[in-house]
Protein backbone atom coordinates (compact mmCIF):
# COMPACT_ATOMS: atom_id res chain seq x y z
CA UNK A 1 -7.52 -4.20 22.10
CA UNK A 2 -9.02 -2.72 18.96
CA UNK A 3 -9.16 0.48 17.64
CA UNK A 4 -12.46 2.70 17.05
CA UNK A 5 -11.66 3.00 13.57
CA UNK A 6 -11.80 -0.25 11.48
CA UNK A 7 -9.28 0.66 8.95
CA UNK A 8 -5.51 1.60 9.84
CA UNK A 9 -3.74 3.46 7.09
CA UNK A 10 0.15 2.97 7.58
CA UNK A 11 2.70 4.90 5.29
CA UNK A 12 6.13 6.35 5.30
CA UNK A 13 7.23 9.14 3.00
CA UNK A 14 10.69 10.61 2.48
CA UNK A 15 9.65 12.99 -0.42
CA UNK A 16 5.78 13.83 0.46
CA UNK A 17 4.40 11.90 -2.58
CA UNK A 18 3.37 8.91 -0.20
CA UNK A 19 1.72 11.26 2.44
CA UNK A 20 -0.08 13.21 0.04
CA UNK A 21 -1.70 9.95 -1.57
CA UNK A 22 -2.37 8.34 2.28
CA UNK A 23 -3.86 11.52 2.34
CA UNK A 24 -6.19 11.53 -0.31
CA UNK A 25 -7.39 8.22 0.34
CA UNK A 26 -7.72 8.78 4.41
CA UNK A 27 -10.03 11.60 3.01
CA UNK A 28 -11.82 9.16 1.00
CA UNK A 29 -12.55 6.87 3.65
CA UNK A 30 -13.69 9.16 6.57
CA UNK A 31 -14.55 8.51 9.03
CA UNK A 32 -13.37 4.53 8.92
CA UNK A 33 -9.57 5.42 8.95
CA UNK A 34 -6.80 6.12 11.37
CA UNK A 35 -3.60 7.29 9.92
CA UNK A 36 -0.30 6.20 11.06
CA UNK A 37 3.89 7.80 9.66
CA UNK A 38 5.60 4.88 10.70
CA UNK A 39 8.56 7.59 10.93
CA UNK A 40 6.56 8.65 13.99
CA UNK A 41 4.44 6.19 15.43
CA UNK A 42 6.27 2.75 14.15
CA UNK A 43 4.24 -0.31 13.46
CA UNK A 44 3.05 -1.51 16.98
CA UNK A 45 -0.35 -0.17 16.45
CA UNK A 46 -1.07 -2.55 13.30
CA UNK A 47 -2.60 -5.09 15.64
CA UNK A 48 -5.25 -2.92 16.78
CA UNK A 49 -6.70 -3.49 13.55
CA UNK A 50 -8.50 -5.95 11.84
CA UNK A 51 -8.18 -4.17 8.09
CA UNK A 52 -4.84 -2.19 6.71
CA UNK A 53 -4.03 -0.28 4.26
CA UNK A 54 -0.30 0.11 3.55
CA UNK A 55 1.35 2.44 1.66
CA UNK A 56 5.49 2.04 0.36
CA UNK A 57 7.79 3.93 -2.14
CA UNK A 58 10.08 2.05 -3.90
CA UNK A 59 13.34 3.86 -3.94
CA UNK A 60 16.29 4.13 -6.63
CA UNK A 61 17.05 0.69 -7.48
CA UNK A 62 14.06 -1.31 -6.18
CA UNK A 63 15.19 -0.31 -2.42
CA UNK A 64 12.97 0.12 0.51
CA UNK A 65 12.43 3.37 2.14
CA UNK A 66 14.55 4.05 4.82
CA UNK A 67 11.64 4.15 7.56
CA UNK A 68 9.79 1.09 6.51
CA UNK A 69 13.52 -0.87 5.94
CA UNK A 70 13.57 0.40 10.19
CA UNK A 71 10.10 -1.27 10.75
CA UNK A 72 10.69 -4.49 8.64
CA UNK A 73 11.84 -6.99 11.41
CA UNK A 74 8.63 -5.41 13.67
CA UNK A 75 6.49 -6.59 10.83
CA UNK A 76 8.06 -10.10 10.58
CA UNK A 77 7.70 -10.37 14.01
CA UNK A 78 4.09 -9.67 13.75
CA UNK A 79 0.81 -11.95 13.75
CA UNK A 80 -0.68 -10.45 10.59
CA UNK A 81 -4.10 -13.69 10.47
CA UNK A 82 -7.19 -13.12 10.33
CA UNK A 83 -5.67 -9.38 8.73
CA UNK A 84 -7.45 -7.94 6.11
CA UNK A 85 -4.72 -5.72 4.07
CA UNK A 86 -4.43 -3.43 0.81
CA UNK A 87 -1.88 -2.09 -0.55
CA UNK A 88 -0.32 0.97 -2.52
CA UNK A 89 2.59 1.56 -3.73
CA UNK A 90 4.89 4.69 -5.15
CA UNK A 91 7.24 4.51 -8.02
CA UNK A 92 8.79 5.74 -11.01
CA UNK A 93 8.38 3.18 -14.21
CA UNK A 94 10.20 5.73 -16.41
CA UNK A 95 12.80 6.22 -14.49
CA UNK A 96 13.38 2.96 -12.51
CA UNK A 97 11.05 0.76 -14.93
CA UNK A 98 13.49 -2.48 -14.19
CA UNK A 99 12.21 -2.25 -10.13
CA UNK A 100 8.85 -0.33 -10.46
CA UNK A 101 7.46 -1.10 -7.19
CA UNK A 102 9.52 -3.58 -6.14
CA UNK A 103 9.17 -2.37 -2.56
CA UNK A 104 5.12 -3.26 -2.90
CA UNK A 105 5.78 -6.46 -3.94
CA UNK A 106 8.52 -6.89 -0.83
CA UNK A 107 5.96 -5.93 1.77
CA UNK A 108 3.31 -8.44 -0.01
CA UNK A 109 5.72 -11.34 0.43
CA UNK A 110 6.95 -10.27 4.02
CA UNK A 111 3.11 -9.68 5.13
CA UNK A 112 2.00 -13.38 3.27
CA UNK A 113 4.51 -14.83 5.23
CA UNK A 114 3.00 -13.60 8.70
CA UNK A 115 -0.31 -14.77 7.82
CA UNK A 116 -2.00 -11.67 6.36
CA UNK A 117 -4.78 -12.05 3.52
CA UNK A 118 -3.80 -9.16 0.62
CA UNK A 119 -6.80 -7.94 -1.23
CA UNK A 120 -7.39 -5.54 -4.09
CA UNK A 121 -4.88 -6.56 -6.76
CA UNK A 122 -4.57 -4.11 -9.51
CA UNK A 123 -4.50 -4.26 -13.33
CA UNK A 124 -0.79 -3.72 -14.94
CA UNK A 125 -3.27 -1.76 -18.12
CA UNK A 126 -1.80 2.20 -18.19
CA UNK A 127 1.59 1.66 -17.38
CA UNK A 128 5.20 0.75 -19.19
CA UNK A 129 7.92 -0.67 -17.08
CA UNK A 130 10.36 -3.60 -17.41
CA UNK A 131 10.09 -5.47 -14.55
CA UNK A 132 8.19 -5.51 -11.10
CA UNK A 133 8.25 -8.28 -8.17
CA UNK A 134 4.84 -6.44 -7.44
CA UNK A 135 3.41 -8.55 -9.76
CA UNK A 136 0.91 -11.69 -9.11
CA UNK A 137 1.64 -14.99 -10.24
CA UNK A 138 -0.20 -14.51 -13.45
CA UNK A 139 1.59 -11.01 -13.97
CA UNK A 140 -1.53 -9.33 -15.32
CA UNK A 141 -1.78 -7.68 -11.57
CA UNK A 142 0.51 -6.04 -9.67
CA UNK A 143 -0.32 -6.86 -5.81
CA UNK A 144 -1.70 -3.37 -4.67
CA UNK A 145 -2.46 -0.13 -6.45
CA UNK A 146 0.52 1.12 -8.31
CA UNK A 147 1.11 4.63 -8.40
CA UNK A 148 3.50 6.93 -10.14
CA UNK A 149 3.75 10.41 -9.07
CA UNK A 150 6.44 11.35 -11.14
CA UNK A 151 4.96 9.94 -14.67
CA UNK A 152 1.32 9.53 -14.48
CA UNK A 153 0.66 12.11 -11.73
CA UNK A 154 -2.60 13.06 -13.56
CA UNK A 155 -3.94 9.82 -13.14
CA UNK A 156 -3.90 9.53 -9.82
CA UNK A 157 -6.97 10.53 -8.57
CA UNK A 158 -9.04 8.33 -10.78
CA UNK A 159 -6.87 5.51 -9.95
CA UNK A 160 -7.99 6.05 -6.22
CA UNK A 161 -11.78 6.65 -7.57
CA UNK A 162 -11.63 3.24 -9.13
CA UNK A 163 -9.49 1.58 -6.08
CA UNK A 164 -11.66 2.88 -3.36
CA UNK A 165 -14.88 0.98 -3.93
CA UNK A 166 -12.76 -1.90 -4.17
CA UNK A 167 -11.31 -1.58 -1.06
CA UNK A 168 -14.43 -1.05 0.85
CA UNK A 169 -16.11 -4.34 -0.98
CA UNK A 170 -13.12 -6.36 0.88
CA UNK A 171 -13.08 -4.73 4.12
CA UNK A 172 -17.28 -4.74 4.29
CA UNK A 173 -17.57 -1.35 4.51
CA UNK A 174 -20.12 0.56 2.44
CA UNK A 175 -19.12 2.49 -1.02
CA UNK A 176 -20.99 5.53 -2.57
CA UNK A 177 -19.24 3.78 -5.72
């Protein structure tokens, strides 16, 4: 079974930050995207689609979010080939610049390991952390769109102009970028 929408947006948010960006980019992809809270719906749906976009805080110490840390042995159990995914990920590099978004790069390895294809890597340029196991094996990249709501909060929305385009040039969708 497949959904009528080609894209399914997944996300979990304890604070609100990682709503309000699934938010702004559901809005940015109308009408191609369903939006899932795993809080709410869990993770079962992920197989109706053929493209995801996935979107994790990392919390404190380069922890998972509670919800998503619920959902993780769903996932695992999960046939993710032939998936299409992007991610995005939440995190504070001045705070918590040792782990910044450690919790992207946990979902990148967990979803490799089920078979999914990542896509959209984005540029470490604009940001100052320590250390990341978001990175790609080159390090110039970090495996999704990074995202810091508590440092660079005024970059944010032409981070997504910039990431949106790309998105929709690996799921074959059309871009007014």
């Amino acid at each position: 079974m497949t959904n009528a929408k080609p894209i399914g947006l997944f996300y979990a948010s304890t604070t609100g930050n990682t709503e309000d960006v699934a938010q702004l980019i559901a809005d940015r992809l109308e009408p191609w995207v369903q939006v899932h809270d795993i809080a709410v719906e869990g993770v079962e749906a992920m197989q109706q689609y053929g493209c995801l976009i996935m979107g994790i805080p990392t919390w404190d110490y380069g922890e998972l979010q509670e919800d998503w840390q619920e959902c993780w042995q769903a996932i695992a159990a999960q046939n993710f080939v032939g998936k299409r995914v992007a991610l995005f990920g939440l995190g504070d590099q001045m705070g918590y610049g040792e782990w910044f978004q450690d919790a992207m790069g946990e979902l990148h390895q967990l979803l490799t390991s089920v078979g999914a294809t990542l896509v959209v890597p984005w540029s470490v340029e604009g940001y100052r952390f320590e250390a990341s196991r978001a990175l790609t094996d080159d390090g110039r990249s970090f495996v999704g769109l990074a995202l810091d709501e508590d440092g660079q909060h005024g970059v944010t929305e032409e981070r997504l102009d910039q990431w949106i385009p790309q998105v929709c040039r690996a799921f074959d969708l059309p871009s007014d970028g």
